[in-house]
Protein backbone atom coordinates (compact mmCIF):
# COMPACT_ATOMS: atom_id res chain seq x y z
CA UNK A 1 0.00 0.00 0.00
CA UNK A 2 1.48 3.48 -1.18
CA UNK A 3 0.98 5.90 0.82
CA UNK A 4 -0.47 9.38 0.47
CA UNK A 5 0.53 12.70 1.53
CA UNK A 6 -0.13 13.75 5.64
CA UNK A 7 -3.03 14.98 5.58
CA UNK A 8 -6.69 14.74 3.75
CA UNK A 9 -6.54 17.90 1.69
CA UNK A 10 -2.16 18.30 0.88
CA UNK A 11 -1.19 17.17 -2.39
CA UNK A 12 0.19 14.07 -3.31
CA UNK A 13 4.11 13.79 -3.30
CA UNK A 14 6.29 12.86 -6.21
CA UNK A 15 7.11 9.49 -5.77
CA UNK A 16 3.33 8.62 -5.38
CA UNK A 17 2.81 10.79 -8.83
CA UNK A 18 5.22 8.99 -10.77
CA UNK A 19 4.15 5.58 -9.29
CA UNK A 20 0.42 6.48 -9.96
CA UNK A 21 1.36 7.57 -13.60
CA UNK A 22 3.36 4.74 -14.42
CA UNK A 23 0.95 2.18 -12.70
CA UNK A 24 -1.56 4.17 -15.32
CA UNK A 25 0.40 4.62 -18.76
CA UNK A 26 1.58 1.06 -18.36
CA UNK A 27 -2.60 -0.30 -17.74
CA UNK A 28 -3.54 1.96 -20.95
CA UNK A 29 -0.76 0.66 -23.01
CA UNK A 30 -2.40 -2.59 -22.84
CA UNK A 31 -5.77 -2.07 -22.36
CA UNK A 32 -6.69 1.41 -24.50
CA UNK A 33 -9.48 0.85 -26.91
CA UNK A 34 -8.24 1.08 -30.34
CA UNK A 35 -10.61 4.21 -31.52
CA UNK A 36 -10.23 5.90 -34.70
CA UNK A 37 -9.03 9.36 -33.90
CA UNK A 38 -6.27 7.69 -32.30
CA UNK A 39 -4.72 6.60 -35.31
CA UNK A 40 -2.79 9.64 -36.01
CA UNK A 41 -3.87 12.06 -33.27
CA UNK A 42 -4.60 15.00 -35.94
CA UNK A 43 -5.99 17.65 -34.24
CA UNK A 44 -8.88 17.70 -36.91
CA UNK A 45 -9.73 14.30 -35.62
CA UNK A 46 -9.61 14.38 -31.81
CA UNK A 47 -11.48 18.00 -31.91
CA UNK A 48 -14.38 16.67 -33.62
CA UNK A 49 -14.25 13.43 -31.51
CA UNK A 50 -14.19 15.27 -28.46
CA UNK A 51 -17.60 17.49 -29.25
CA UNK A 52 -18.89 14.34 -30.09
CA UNK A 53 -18.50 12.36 -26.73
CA UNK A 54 -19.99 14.86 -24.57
CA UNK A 55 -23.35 13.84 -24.13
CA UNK A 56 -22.83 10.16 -26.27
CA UNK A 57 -21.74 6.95 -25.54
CA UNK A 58 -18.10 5.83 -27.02
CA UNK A 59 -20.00 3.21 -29.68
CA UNK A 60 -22.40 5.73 -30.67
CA UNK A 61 -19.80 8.21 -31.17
CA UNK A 62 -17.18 5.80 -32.69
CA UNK A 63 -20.72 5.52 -35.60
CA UNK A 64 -21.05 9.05 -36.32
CA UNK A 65 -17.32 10.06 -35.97
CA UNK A 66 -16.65 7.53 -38.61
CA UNK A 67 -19.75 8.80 -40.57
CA UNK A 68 -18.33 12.39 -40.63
CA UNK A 69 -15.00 11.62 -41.47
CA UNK A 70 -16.28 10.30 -44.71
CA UNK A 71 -18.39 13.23 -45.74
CA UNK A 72 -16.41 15.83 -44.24
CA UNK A 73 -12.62 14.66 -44.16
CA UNK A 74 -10.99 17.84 -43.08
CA UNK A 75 -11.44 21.48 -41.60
CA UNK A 76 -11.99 23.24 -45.21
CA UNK A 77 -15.00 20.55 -46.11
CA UNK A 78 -16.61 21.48 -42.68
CA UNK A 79 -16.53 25.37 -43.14
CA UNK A 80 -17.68 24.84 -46.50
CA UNK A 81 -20.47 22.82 -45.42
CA UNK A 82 -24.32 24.65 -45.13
CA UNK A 83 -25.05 23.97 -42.26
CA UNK A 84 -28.33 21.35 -43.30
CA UNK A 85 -25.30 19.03 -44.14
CA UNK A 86 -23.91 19.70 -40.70
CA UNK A 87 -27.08 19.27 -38.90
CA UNK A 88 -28.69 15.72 -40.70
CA UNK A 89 -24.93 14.22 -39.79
CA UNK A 90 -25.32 15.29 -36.33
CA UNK A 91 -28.92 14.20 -36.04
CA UNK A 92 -29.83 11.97 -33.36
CA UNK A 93 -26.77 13.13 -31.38
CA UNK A 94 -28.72 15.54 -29.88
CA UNK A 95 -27.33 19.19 -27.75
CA UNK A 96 -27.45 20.75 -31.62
CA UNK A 97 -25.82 24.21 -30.33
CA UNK A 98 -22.28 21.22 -30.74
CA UNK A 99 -22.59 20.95 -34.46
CA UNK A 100 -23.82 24.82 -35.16
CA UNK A 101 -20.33 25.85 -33.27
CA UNK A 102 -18.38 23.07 -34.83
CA UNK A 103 -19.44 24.74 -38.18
CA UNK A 104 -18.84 28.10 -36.66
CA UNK A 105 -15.61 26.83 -35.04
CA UNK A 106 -14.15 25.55 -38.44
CA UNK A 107 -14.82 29.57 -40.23
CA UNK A 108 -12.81 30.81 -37.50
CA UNK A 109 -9.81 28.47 -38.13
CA UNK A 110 -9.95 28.64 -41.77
CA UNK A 111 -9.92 32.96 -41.42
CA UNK A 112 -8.35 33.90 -38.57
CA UNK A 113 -5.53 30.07 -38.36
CA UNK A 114 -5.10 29.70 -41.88
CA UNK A 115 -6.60 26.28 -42.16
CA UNK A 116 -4.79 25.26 -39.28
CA UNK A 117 -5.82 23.72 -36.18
CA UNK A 118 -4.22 26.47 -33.84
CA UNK A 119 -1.97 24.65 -30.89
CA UNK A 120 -1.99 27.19 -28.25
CA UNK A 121 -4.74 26.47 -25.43
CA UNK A 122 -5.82 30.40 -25.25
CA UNK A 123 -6.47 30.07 -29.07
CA UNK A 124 -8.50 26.49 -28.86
CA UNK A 125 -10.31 27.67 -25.70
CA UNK A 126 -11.50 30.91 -27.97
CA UNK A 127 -13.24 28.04 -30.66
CA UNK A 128 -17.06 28.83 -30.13
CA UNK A 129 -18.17 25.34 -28.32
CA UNK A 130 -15.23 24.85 -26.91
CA UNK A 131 -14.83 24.92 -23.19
CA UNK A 132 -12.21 24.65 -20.36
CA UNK A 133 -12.43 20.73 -20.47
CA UNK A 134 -12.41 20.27 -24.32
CA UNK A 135 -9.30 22.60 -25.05
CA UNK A 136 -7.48 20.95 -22.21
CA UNK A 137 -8.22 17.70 -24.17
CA UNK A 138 -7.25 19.40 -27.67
CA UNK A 139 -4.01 20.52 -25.78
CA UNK A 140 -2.61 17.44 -24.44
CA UNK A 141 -4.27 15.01 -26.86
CA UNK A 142 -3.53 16.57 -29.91
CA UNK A 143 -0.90 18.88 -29.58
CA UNK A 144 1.07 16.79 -26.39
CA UNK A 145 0.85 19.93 -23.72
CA UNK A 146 1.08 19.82 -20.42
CA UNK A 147 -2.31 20.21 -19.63
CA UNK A 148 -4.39 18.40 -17.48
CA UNK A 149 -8.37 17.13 -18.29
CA UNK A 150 -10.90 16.89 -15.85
CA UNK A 151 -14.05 15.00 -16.78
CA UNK A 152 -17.03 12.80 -14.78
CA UNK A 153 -14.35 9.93 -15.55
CA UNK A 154 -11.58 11.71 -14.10
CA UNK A 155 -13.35 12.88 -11.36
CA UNK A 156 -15.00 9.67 -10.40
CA UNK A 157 -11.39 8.08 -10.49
CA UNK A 158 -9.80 10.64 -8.09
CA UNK A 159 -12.98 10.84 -5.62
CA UNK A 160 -12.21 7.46 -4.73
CA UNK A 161 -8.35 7.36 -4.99
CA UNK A 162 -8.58 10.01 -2.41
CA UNK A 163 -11.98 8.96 -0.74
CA UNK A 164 -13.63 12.54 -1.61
CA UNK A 165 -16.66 12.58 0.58
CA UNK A 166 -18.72 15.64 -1.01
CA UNK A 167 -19.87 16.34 -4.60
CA UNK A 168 -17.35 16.26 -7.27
CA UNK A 169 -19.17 18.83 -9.06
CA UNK A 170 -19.29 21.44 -6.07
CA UNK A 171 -17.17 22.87 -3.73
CA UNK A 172 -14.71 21.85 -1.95
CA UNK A 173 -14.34 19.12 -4.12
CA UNK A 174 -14.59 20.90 -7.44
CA UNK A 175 -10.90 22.52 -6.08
CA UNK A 176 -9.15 19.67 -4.92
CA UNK A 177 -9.60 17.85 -7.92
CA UNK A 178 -8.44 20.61 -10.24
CA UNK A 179 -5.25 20.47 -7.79
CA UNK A 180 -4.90 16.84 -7.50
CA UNK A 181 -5.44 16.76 -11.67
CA UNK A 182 -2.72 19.23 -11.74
CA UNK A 183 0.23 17.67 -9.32
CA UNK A 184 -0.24 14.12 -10.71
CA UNK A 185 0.45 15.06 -14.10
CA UNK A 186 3.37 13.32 -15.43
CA UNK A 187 5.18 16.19 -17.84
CA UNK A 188 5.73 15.28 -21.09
CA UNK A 189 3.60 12.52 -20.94
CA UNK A 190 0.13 14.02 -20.82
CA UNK A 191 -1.41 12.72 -24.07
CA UNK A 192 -1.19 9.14 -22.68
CA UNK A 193 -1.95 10.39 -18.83
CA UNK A 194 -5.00 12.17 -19.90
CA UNK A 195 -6.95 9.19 -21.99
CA UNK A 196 -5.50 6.70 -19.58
CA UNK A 197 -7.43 8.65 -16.91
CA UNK A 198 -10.24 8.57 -18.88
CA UNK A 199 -10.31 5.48 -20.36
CA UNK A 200 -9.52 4.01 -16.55
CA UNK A 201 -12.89 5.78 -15.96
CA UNK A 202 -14.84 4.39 -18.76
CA UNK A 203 -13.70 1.02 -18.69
CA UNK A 204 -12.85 0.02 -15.12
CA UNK A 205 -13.86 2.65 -12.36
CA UNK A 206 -17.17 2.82 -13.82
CA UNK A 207 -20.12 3.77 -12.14
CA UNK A 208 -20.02 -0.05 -10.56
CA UNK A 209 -15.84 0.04 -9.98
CA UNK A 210 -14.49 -3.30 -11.28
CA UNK A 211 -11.50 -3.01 -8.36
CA UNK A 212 -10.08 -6.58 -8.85
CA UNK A 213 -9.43 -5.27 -12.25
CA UNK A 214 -7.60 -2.10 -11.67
CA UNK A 215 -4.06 -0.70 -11.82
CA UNK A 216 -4.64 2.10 -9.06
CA UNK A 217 -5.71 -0.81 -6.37
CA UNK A 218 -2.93 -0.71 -4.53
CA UNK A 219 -3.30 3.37 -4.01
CA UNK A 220 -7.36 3.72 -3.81
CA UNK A 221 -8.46 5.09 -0.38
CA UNK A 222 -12.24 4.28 -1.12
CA UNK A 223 -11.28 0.72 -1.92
CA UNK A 224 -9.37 0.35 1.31
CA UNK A 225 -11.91 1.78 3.68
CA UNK A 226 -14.83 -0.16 1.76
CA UNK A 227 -16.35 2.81 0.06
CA UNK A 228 -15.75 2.90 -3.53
CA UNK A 229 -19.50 2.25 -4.07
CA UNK A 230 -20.61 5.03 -2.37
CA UNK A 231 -18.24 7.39 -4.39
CA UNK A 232 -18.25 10.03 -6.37
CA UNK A 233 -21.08 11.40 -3.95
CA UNK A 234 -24.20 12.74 -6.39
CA UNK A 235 -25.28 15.89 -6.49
CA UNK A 236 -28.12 16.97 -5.25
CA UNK A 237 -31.09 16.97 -8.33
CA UNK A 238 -34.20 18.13 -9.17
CA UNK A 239 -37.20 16.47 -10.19
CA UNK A 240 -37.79 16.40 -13.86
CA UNK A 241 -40.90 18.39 -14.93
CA UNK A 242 -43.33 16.27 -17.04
CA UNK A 243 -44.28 18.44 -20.31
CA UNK A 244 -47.51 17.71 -22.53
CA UNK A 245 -47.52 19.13 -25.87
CA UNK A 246 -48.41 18.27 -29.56
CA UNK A 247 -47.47 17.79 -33.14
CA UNK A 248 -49.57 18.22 -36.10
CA UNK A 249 -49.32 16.45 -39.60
CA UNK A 250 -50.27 18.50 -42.24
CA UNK A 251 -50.56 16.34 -45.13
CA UNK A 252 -52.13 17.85 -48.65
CA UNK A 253 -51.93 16.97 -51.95
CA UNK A 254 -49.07 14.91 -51.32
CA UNK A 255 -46.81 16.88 -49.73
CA UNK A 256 -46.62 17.87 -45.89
CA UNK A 257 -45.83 20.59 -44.03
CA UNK A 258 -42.81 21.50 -41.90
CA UNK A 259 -41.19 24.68 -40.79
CA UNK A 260 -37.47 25.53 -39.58
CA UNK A 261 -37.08 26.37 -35.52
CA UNK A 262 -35.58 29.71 -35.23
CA UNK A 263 -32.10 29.86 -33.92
CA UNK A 264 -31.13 30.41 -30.43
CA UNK A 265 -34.15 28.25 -29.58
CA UNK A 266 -33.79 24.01 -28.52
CA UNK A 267 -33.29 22.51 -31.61
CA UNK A 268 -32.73 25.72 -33.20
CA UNK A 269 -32.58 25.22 -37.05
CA UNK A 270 -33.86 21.77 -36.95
CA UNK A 271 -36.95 21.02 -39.11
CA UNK A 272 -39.81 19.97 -37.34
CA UNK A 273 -43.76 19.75 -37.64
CA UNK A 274 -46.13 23.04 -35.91
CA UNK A 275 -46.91 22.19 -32.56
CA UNK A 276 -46.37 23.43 -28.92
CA UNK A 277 -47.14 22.83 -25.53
CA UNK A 278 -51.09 21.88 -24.14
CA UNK A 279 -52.14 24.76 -21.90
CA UNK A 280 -54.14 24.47 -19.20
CA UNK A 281 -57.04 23.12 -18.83
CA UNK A 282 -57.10 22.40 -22.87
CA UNK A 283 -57.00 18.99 -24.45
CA UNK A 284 -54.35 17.79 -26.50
CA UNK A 285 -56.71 17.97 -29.56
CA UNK A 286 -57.44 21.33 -29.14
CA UNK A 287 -53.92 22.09 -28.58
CA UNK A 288 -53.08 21.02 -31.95
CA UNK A 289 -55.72 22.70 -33.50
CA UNK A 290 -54.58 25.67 -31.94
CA UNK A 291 -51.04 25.62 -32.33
CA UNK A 292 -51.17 24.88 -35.98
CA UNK A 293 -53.55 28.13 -36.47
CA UNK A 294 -50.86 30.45 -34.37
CA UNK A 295 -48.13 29.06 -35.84
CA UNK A 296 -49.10 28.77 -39.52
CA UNK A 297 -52.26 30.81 -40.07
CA UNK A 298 -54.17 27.40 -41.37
CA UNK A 299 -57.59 26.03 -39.99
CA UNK A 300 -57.18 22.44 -39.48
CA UNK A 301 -58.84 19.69 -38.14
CA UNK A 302 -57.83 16.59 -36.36
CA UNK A 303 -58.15 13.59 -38.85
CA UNK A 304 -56.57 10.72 -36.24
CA UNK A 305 -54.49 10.53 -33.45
CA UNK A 306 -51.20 8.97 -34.64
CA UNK A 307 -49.00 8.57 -31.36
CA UNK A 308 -47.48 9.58 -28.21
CA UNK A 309 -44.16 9.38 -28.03
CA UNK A 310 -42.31 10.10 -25.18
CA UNK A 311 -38.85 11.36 -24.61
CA UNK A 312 -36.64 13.90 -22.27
CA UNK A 313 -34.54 16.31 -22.59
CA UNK A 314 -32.70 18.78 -19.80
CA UNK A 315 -34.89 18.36 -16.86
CA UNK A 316 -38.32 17.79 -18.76
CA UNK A 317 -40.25 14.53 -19.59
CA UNK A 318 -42.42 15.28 -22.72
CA UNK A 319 -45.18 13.34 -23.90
CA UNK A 320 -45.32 14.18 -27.39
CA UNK A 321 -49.23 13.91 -28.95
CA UNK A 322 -49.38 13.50 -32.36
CA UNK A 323 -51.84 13.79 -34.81
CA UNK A 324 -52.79 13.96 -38.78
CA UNK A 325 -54.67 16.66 -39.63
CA UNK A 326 -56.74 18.12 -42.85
CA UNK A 327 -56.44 21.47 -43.91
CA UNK A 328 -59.81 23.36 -43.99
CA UNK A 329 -61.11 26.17 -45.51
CA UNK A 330 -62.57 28.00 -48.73
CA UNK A 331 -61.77 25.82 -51.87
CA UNK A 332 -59.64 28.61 -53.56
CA UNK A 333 -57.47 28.76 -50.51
CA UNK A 334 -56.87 25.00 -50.46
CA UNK A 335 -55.78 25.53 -53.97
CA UNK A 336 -52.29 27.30 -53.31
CA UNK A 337 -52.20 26.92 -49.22
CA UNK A 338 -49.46 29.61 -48.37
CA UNK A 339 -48.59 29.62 -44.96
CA UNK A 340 -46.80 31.70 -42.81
CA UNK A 341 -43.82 31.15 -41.64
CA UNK A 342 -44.87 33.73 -37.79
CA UNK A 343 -43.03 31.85 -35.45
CA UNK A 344 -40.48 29.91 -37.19
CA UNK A 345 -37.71 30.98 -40.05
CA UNK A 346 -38.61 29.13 -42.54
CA UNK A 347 -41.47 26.82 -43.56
CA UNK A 348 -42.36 24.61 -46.82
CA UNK A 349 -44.56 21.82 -48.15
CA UNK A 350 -42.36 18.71 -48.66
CA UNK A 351 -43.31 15.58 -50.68
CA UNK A 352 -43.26 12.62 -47.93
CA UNK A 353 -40.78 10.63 -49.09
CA UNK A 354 -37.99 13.60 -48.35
CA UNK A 355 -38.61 13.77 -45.49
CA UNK A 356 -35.78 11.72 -44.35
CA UNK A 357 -33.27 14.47 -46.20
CA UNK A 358 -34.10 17.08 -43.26
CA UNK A 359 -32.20 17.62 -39.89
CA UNK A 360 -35.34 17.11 -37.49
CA UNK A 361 -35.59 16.87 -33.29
CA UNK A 362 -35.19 12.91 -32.35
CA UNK A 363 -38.93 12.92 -31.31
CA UNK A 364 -40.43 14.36 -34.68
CA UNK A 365 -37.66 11.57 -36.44
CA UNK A 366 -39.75 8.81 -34.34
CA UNK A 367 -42.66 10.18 -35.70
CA UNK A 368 -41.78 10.46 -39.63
CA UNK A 369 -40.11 6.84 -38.89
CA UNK A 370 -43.33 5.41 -37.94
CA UNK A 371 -45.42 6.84 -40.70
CA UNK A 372 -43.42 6.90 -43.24
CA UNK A 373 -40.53 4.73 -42.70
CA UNK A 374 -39.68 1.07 -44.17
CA UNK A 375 -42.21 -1.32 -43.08
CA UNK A 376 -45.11 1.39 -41.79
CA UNK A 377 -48.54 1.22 -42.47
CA UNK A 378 -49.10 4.56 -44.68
CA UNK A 379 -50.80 6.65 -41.92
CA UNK A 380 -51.02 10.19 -43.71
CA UNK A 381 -53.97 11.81 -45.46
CA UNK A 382 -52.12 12.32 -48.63
């Protein structure tokens, strides 16, 4: 058993850092995954892998990251992109502000960098979308700086090497971890540090730590004293808020209607169908009706109820009611229906079967999927 520094909040000392290191580097050496941005470590690569992890699971990511790469397989392609390329890659990936900066993020290195990935941290950490964490992991992963990278791995690994007893997130914790992350980095050797740490997370000191299987056992204060289960501590949360609200299918003459969510919105400059929340008091019927008449200036009616599908997002648990509806109105107005775009930036009738060509929110994907996809019963009034 190594042992730590005197006492519970000092820092580690030097021979404990280089034995934890080395105990680490070695472990990853033989156990790192073999993903594809770390074939050659271009900074092109483990930038876009990096936005694409937060929020995703590894497999998931390795999917789209590997999807990407084909369409877009450098920094020029993605600031050339329009951004409806951008967005249907990124689809189902969800947080869409990631992709809208990564777009942003490439104009900015193509004017300001030349084309070139810029190496210095002040420069990556001025990227829009990129924060603290992610140019720390540019830094060291790409560009081999000294920098240390603090994530919910990381900080799960060192709350029970060092049996922290409070949130990770908050104070004191949020402190001593920085420190800790910053006096056991081995110099010189932080590209292999970093993902080891990280990797260590992900595949051993999960959420349920694997101990018998780990290379910091013989250092890990939570494992000695019979806590690692009960570390990192959870924050405190709050209750998600269950959300009704509706979608409307407006289906005529064979083509159906969606609009284009503003930006600065959730989901902004996704497609989607009109809808909203259900107020009050109203039923989700008469929300639809409703919301389709504020939103687009038609008069519809409800022709049949074609789901609820549920999903969450932030702290909110929607219930998503969705429904086919007919246009109504005056003959000559059915003719040409124009509608207006009010609340959204753009809107247009689409012919069903391109639908799948727009960047939409995962819940109004579901919905398309199920009435128009391979294998569904043809549920629109076309």
């Amino acid at each position: 058993m190594m042992h730590h520094a005197s006492s519970a909040a000092s820092l580690p000392d030097a021979a404990f850092a280089t034995a934890f290191a080395d105990a680490l580097i070695d472990w990853f050496r033989r156990a790192r995954r073999p993903l594809p941005w770390r074939v050659t470590y271009s900074p092109y690569h483990v930038w876009i892998s990096e936005i694409m992890l937060q929020q995703t699971q590894m497999e998931r990511g390795v999917r789209y990251f590997t999807r990407w790469m084909e369409t877009l397989p450098d920094l020029a392609a993605v600031a050339a992109a329009d951004e409806e390329v951008i967005l249907r890659l990124w689809e189902g990936l969800g947080y869409y502000s990631r992709a809208r900066n990564l777009h942003k993020a490439a104009r900015v290195i193509m004017e300001r960098h030349g084309g070139r990935f810029p190496s210095q941290l002040d420069d990556i950490r001025a990227l829009p979308g990129v924060g603290p964490y992610t140019a720390a992991a540019i830094a060291s992963i790409a560009f081999r700086q000294d920098v240390p990278c603090v994530d919910a791995n990381v900080e799960r690994v060192l709350s029970r090497v060092f049996d922290i007893d409070t949130p990770v997130k908050a104070e004191p914790a949020a402190s001593r971890i920085r420190a800790l992350s910053c006096a056991l980095l081995p110099r010189g050797r932080a590209r292999d540090y970093n993902q080891a740490m990280m990797e260590l997370g992900a595949l051993v000191c999960g959420k349920k730590p694997r101990c018998a299987a780990c290379p910091l056992a013989f250092c890990c204060m939570a494992r000695q004293r019979g806590v690692a289960e009960q570390r990192p501590v959870p924050p405190v949360r709050a209750e998600a808020r269950a959300v009704e609200a509706v979608a409307g299918v407006i289906a005529h003459r064979g083509r159906i209607f969606i609009r284009k969510r503003p930006a600065g919105v959730v989901w902004g400059g996704l497609w989607e169908f009109p809808g909203g929340p259900v107020a009050a008091g109203e039923s989700p019927e008469e929300a639809v009706v409703r919301r389709c008449r504020e939103a687009t200036g038609f008069q519809v009616r409800v022709r049949e109820k074609l789901a609820v599908i549920r999903h969450s997002y932030t702290s909110h648990r929607v219930a998503l009611h969705c429904f086919a509806l007919v246009l109504e109105g005056p003959p000559a107005l059915l003719e040409t229906p124009e509608p207006s775009a009010r609340e959204a930036e753009l809107c247009r009738w689409e012919p069903e079967g391109s639908l799948a060509d727009w960047a939409m929110p995962a819940a109004h994907r579901r919905l398309v999927d199920m009435c128009c996809g391979a294998g569904a019963a043809p549920r629109l009034p076309l």
